[in-house]
N, C-alpha and C. Protein backbone atom coordinates (compact mmCIF):
# COMPACT_ATOMS: atom_id res chain seq x y z
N UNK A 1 0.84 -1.19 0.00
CA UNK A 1 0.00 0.00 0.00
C UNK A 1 0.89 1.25 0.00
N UNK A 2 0.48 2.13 -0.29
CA UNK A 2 1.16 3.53 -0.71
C UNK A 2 0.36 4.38 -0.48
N UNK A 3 0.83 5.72 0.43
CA UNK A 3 -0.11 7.04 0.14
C UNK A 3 0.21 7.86 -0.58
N UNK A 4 0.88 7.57 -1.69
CA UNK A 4 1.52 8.77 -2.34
C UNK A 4 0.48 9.50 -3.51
N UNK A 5 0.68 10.29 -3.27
CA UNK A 5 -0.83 11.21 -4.27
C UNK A 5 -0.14 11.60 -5.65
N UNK A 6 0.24 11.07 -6.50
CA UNK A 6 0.98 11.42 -8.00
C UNK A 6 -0.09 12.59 -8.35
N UNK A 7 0.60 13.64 -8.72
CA UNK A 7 0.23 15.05 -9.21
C UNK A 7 1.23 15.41 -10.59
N UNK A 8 0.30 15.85 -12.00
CA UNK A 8 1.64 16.13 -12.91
C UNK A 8 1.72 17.52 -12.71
N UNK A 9 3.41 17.37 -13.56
CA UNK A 9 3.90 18.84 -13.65
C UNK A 9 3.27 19.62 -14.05
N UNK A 10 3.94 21.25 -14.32
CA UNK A 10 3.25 21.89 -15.26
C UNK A 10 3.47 22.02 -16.39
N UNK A 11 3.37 22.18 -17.60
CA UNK A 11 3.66 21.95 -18.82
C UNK A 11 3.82 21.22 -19.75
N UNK A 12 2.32 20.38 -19.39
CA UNK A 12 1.66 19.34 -20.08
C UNK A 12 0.69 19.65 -21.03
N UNK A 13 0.82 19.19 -22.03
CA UNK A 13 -0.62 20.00 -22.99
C UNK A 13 -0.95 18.55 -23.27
N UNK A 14 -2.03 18.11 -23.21
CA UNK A 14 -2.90 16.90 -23.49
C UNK A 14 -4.10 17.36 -24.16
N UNK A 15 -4.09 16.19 -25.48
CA UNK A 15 -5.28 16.07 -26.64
C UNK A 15 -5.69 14.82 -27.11
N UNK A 16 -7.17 14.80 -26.52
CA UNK A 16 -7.52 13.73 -26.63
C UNK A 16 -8.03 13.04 -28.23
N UNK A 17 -7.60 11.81 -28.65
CA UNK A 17 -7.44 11.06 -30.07
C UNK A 17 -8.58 10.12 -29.93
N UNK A 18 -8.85 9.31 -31.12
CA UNK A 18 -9.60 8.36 -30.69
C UNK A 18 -9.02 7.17 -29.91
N UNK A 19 -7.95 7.02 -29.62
CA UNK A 19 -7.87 5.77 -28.70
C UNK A 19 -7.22 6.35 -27.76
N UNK A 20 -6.97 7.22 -26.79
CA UNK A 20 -6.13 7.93 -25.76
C UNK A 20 -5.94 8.81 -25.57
N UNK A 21 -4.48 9.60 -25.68
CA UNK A 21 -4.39 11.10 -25.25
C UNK A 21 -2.53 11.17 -26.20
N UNK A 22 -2.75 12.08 -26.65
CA UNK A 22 -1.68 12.56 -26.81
C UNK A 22 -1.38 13.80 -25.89
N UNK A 23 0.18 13.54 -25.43
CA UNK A 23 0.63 14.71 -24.58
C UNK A 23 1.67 14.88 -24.84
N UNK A 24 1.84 16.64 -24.71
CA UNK A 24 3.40 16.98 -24.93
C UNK A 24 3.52 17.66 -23.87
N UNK A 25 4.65 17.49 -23.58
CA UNK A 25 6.06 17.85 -22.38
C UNK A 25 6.62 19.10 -23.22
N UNK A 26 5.87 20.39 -22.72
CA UNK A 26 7.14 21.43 -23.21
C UNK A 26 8.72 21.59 -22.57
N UNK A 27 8.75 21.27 -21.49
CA UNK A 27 9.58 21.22 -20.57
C UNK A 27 10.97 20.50 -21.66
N UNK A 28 10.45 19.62 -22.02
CA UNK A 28 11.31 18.22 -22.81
C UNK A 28 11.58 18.27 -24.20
N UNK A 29 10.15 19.24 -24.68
CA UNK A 29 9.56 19.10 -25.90
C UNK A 29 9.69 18.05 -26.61
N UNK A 30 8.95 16.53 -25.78
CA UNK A 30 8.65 15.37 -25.75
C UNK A 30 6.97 15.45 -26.19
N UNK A 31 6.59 14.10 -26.92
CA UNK A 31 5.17 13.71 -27.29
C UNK A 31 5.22 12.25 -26.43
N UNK A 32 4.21 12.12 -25.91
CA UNK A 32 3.75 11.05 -25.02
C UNK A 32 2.62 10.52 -25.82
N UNK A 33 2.36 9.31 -26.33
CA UNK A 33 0.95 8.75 -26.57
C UNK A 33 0.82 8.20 -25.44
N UNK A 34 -0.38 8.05 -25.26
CA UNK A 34 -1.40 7.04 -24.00
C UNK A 34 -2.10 6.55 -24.57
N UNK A 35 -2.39 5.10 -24.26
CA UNK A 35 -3.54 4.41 -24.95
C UNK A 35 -4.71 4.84 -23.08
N UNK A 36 -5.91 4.10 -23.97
CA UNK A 36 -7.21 4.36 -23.23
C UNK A 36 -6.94 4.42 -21.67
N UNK A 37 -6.49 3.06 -21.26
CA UNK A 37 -5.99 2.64 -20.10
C UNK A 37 -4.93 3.81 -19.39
N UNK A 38 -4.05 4.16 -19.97
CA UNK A 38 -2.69 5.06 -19.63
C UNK A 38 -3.32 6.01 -19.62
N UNK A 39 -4.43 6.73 -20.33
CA UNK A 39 -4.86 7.81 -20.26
C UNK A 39 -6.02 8.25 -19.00
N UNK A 40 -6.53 7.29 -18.76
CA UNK A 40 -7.51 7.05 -17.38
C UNK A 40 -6.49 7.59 -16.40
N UNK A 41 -5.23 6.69 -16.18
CA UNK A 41 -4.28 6.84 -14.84
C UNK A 41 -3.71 8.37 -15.00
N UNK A 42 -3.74 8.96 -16.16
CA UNK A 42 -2.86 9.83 -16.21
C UNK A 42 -4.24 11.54 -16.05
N UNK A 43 -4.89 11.27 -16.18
CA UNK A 43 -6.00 11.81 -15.82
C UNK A 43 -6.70 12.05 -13.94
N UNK A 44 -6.24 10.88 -13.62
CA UNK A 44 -6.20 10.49 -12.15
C UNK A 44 -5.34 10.93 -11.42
N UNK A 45 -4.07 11.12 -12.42
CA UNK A 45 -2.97 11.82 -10.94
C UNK A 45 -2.98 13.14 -11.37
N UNK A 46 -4.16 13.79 -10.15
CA UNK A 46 -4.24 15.39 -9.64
C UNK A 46 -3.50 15.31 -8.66
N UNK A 47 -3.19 14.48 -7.85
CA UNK A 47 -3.03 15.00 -6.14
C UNK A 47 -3.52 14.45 -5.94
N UNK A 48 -4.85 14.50 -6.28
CA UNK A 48 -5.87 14.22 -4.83
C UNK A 48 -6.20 12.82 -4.62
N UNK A 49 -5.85 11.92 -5.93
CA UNK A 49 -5.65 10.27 -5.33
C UNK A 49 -4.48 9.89 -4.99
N UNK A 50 -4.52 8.67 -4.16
CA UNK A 50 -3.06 7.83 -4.06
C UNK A 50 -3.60 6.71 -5.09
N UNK A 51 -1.79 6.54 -4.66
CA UNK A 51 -1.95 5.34 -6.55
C UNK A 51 -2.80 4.19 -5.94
N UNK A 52 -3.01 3.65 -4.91
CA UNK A 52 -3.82 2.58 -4.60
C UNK A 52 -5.54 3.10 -4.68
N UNK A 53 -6.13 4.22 -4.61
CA UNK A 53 -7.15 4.45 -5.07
C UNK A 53 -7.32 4.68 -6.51
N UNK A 54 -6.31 5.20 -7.55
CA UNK A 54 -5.85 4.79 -8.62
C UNK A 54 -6.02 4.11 -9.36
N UNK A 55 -5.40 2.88 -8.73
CA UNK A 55 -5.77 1.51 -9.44
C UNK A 55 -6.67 0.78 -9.00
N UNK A 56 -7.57 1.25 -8.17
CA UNK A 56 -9.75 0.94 -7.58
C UNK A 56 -10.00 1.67 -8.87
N UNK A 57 -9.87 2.63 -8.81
CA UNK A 57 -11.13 2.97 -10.17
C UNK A 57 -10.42 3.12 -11.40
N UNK A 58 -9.45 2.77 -11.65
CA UNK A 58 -9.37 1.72 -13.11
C UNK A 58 -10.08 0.85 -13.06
N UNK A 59 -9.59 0.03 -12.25
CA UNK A 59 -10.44 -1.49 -12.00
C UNK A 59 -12.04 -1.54 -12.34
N UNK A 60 -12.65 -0.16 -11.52
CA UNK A 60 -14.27 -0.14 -11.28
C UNK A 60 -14.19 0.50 -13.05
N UNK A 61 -13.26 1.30 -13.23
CA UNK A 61 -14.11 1.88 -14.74
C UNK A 61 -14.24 0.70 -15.75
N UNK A 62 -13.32 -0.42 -15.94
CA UNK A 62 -12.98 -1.22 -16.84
C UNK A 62 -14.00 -2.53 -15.70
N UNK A 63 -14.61 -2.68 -14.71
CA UNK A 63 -15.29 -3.87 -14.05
C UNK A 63 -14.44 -4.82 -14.11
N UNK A 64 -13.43 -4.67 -13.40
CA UNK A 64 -12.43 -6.13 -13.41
C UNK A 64 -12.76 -6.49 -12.17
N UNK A 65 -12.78 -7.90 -11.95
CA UNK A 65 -13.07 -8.57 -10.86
C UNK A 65 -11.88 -8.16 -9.51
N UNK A 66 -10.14 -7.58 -10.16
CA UNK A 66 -9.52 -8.04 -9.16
C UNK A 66 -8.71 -6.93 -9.56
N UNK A 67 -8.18 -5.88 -9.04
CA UNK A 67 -7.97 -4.57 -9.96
C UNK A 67 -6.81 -4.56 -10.36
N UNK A 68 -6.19 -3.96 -11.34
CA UNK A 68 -4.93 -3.69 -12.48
C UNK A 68 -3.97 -3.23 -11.22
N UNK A 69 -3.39 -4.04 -10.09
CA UNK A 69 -2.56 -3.06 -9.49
C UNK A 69 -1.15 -2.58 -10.24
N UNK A 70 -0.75 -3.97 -10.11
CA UNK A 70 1.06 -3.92 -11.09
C UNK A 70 0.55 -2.96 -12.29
N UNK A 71 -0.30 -3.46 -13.17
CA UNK A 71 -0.29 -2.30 -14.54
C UNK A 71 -0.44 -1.18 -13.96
N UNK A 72 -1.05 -0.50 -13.40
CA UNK A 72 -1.43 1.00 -13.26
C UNK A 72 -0.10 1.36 -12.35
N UNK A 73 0.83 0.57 -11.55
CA UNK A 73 1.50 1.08 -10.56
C UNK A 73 2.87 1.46 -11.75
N UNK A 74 3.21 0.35 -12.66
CA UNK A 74 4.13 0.35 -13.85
C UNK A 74 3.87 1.76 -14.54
N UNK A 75 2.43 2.24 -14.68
CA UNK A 75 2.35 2.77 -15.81
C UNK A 75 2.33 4.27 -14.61
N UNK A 76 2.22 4.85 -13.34
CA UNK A 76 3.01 5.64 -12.92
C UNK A 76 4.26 5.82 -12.78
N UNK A 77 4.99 5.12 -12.70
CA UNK A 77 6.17 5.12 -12.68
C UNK A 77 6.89 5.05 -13.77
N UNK A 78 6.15 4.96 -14.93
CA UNK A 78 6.87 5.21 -16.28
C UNK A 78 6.92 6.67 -16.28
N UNK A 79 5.42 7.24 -15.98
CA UNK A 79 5.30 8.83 -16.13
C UNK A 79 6.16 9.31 -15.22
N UNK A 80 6.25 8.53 -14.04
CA UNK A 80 7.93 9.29 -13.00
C UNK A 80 8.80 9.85 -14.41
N UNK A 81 9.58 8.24 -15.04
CA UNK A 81 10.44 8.39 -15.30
C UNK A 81 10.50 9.00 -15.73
N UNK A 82 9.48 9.74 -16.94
CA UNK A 82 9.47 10.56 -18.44
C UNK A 82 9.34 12.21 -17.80
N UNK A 83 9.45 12.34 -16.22
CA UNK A 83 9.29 13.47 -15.63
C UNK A 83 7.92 14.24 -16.00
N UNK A 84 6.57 13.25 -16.33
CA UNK A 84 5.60 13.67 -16.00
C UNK A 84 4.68 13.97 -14.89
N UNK A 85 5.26 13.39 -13.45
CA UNK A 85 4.65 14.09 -12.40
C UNK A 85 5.84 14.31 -11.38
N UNK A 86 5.00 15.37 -10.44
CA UNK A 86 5.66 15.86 -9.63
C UNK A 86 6.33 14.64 -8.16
């Protein structure tokens, strides 16, 4: 379990496609695709969740019996790496 509340930086411009989000990193002047899934989590980290509530409502949006922890926890910590959140 984790309380950590993932919040992104500033200087994110996100546009939503038909299957996800495209985002660019001016900071980097990097392009990020997100598919559907990546784009849910990345939508979710305001602050105001921790990644274990996070990956509850992935779970509840998609009705999985047993929720995406490892995927959704992987797929913050990718956005660590790419210096998309704070």
């Amino acid at each position: 379990m984790t309380d950590q509340r993932p919040a992104l930086v500033e200087g994110l411009e996100s546009h939503e496609v038909e299957d996800g989000l495209v985002v660019y990193q001016t900071a980097t002047e990097r392009v990020h695709y997100l598919n559907a899934v990546a784009s849910v989590v990345f939508e979710l980290c305001t602050g105001e969740h921790t990644e274990d509530e996070i990956v509850d409502l992935v779970g509840a949006a998609w009705g999985l019996a047993q929720p995406p922890g490892d995927e959704v926890k992987a797929c913050i910590e990718s956005f660590r790496a790419e210096g998309m959140l704070e």
